[in-house]
Protein backbone atom coordinates (compact mmCIF):
# COMPACT_ATOMS: atom_id res chain seq x y z
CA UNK A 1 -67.90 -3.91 -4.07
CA UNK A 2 -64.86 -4.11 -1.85
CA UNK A 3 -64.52 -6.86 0.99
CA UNK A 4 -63.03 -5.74 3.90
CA UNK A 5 -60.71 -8.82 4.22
CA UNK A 6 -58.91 -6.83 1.27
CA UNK A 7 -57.18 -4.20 3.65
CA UNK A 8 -54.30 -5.23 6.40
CA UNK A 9 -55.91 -6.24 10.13
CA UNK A 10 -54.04 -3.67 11.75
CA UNK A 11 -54.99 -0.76 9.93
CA UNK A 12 -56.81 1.30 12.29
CA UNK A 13 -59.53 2.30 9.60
CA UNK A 14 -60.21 -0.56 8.48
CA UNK A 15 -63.99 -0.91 7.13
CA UNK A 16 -66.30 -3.70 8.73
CA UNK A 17 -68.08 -4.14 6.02
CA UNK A 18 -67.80 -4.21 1.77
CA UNK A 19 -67.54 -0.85 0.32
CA UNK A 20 -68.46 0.80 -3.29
CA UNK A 21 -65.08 1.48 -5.73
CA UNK A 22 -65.12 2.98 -9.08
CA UNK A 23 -62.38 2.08 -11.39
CA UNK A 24 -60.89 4.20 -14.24
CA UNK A 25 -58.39 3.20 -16.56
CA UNK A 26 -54.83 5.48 -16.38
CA UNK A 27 -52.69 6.89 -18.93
CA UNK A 28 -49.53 5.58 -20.37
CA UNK A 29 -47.76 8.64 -18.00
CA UNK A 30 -49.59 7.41 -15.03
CA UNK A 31 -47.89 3.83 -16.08
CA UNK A 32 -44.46 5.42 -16.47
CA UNK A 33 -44.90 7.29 -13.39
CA UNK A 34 -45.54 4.46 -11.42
CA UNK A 35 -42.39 2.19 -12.69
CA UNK A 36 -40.32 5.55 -11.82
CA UNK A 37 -41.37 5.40 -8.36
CA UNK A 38 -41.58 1.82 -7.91
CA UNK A 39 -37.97 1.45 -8.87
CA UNK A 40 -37.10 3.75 -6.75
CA UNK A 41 -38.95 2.14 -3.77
CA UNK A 42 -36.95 -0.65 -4.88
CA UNK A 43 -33.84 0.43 -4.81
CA UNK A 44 -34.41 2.21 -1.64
CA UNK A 45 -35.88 -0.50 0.14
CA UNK A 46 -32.77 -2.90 -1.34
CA UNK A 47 -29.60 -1.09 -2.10
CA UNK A 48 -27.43 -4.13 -2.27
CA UNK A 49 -26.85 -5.37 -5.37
CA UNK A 50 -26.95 -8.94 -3.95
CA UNK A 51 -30.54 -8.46 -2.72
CA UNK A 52 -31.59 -8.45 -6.32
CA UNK A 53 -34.57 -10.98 -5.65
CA UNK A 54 -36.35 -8.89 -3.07
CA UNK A 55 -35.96 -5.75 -5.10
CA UNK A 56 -37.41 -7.27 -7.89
CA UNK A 57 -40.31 -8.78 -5.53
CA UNK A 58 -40.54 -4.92 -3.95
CA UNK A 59 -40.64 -3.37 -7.32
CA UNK A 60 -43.40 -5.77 -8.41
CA UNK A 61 -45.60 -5.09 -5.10
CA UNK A 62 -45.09 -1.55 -5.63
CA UNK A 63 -46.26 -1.44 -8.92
CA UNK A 64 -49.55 -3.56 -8.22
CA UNK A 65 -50.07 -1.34 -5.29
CA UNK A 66 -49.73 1.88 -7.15
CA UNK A 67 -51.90 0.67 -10.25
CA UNK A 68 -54.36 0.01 -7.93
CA UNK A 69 -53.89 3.35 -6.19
CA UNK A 70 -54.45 5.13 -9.91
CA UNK A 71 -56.90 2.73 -11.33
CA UNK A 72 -59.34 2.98 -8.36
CA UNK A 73 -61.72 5.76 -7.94
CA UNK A 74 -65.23 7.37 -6.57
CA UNK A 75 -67.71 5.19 -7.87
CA UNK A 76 -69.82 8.10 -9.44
CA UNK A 77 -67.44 10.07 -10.59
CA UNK A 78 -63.77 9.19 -12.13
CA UNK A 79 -62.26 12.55 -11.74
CA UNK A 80 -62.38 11.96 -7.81
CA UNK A 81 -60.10 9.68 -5.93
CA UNK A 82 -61.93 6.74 -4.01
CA UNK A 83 -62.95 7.93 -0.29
CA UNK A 84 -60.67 4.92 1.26
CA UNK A 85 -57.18 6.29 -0.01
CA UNK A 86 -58.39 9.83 1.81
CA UNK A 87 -56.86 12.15 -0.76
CA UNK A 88 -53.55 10.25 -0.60
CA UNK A 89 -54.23 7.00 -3.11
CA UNK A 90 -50.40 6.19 -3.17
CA UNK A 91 -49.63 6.72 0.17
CA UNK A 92 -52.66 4.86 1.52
CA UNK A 93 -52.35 1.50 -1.04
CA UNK A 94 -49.89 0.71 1.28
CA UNK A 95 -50.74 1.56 4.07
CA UNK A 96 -54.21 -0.22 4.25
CA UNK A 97 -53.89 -3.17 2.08
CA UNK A 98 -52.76 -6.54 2.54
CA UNK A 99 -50.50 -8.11 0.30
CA UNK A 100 -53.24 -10.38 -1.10
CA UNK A 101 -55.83 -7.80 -1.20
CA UNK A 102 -53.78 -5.26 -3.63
CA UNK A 103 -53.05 -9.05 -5.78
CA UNK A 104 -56.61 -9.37 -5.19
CA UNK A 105 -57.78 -5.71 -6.54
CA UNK A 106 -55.02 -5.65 -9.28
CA UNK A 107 -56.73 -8.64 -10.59
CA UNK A 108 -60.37 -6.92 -10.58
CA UNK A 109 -58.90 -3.73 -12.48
CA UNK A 110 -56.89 -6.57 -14.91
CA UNK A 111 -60.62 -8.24 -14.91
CA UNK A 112 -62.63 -4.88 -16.45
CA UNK A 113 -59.52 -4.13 -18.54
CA UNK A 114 -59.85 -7.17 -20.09
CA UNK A 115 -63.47 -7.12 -20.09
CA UNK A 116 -63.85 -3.63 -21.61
CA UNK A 117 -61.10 -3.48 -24.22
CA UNK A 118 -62.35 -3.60 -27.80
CA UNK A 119 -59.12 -3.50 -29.02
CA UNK A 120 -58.21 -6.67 -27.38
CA UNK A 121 -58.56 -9.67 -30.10
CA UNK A 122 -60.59 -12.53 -29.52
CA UNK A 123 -59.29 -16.12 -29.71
CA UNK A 124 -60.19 -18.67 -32.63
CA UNK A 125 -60.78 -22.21 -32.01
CA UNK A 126 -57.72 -22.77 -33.70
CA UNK A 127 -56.31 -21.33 -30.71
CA UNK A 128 -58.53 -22.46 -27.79
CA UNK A 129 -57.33 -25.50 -28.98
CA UNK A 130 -54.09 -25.16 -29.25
CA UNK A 131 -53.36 -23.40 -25.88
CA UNK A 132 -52.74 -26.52 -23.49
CA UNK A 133 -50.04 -27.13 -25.91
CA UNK A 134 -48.34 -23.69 -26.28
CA UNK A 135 -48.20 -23.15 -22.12
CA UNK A 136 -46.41 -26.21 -22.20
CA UNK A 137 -44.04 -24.99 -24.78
CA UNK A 138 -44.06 -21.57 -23.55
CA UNK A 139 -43.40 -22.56 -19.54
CA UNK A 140 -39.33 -23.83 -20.97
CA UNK A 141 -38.61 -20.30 -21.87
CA UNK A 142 -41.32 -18.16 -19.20
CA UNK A 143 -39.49 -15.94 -16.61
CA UNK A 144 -41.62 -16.63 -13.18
CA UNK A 145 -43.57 -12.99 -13.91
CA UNK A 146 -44.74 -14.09 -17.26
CA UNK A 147 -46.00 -17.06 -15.78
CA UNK A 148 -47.89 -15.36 -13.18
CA UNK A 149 -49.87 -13.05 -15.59
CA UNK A 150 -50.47 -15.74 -17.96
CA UNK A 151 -51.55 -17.72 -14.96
CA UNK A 152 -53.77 -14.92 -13.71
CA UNK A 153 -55.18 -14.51 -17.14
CA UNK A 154 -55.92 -18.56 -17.60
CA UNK A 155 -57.83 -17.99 -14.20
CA UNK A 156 -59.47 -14.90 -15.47
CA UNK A 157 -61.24 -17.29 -18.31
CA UNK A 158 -62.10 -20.29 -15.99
CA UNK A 159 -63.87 -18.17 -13.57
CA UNK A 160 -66.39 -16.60 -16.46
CA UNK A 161 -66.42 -20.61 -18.12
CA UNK A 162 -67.26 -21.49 -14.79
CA UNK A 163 -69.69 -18.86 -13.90
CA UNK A 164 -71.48 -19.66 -17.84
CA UNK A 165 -71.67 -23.53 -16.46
CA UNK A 166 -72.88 -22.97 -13.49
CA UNK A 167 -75.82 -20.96 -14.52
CA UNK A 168 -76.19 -23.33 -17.19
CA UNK A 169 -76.72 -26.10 -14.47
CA UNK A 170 -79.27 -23.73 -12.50
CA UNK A 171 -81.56 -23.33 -15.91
């Protein structure tokens, strides 16, 4: 479920209340699709070479807003984009959502990506305990994206910890 406070206040269709989204995971073209265009948006939005910080910043929002775009979908069927983009997914991303709320629906797709990948190894206690001291280490030589995802990813695992203690409390 979708809150509304996810899409931009001045969007004229904005919904008043939380709304269904499937999500599907996209290909590796869909992925090098989407750094095509963002770069381009980039560029375009930024074609000084000395506004090389904001091109980088547009080039990241673009991509989070067009993995969203892709990722999301109808609920009941994956094949069929989600109802909110109305048939134009990259068009509408930006259109209709807040800067937060694409952060904030990036982070649910990164969520069941995480959540769903088999492939994805799982981490010893060996190296549960040794993670305070590798971020440590690691945040000397971490450019400022890095540092967001692995930030975003610590998160990711204190929410479900804290979700496990909570209802651990409760029983």
């Amino acid at each position: 479920m979708v809150p509304p406070s996810i899409f931009r206040d001045d969007w004229t269709d904005k919904p008043t209340e939380s709304i269904c989204c499937g999500i599907r995971n996209i290909s590796l073209e869909d992925v090098s699709t989407i750094r095509k265009m963002s770069a381009e948006h980039a560029v375009k939005s930024y074609p000084s070479y000395v506004d090389e910080e904001p091109r980088i910043e547009a080039y990241n929002d673009s991509i989070l807003r067009l993995i969203v775009a892709r990722s999301t979908c109808d609920a009941n069927n994956v094949a069929e984009p989600w109802e909110i983009w109305q048939g134009m997914p990259e068009d509408m991303a930006e259109v209709a959502l807040s800067v937060e709320g694409a952060r904030w629906m990036y982070g649910q797709i990164e969520r069941i990506r995480i959540e769903s990948c088999i492939t994805l190894p799982e981490a010893t206690d060996e190296a549960i305990e040794e993670l305070a001291d590798l971020f440590a280490i690691a945040r000397m030589n971490i450019t400022e994206a890095q540092e967001q995802r692995v930030r975003r990813l610590l998160q990711f695992v204190t929410d479900e910890l804290s979700e496990i203690a909570s209802h651990r409390k409760e029983v």
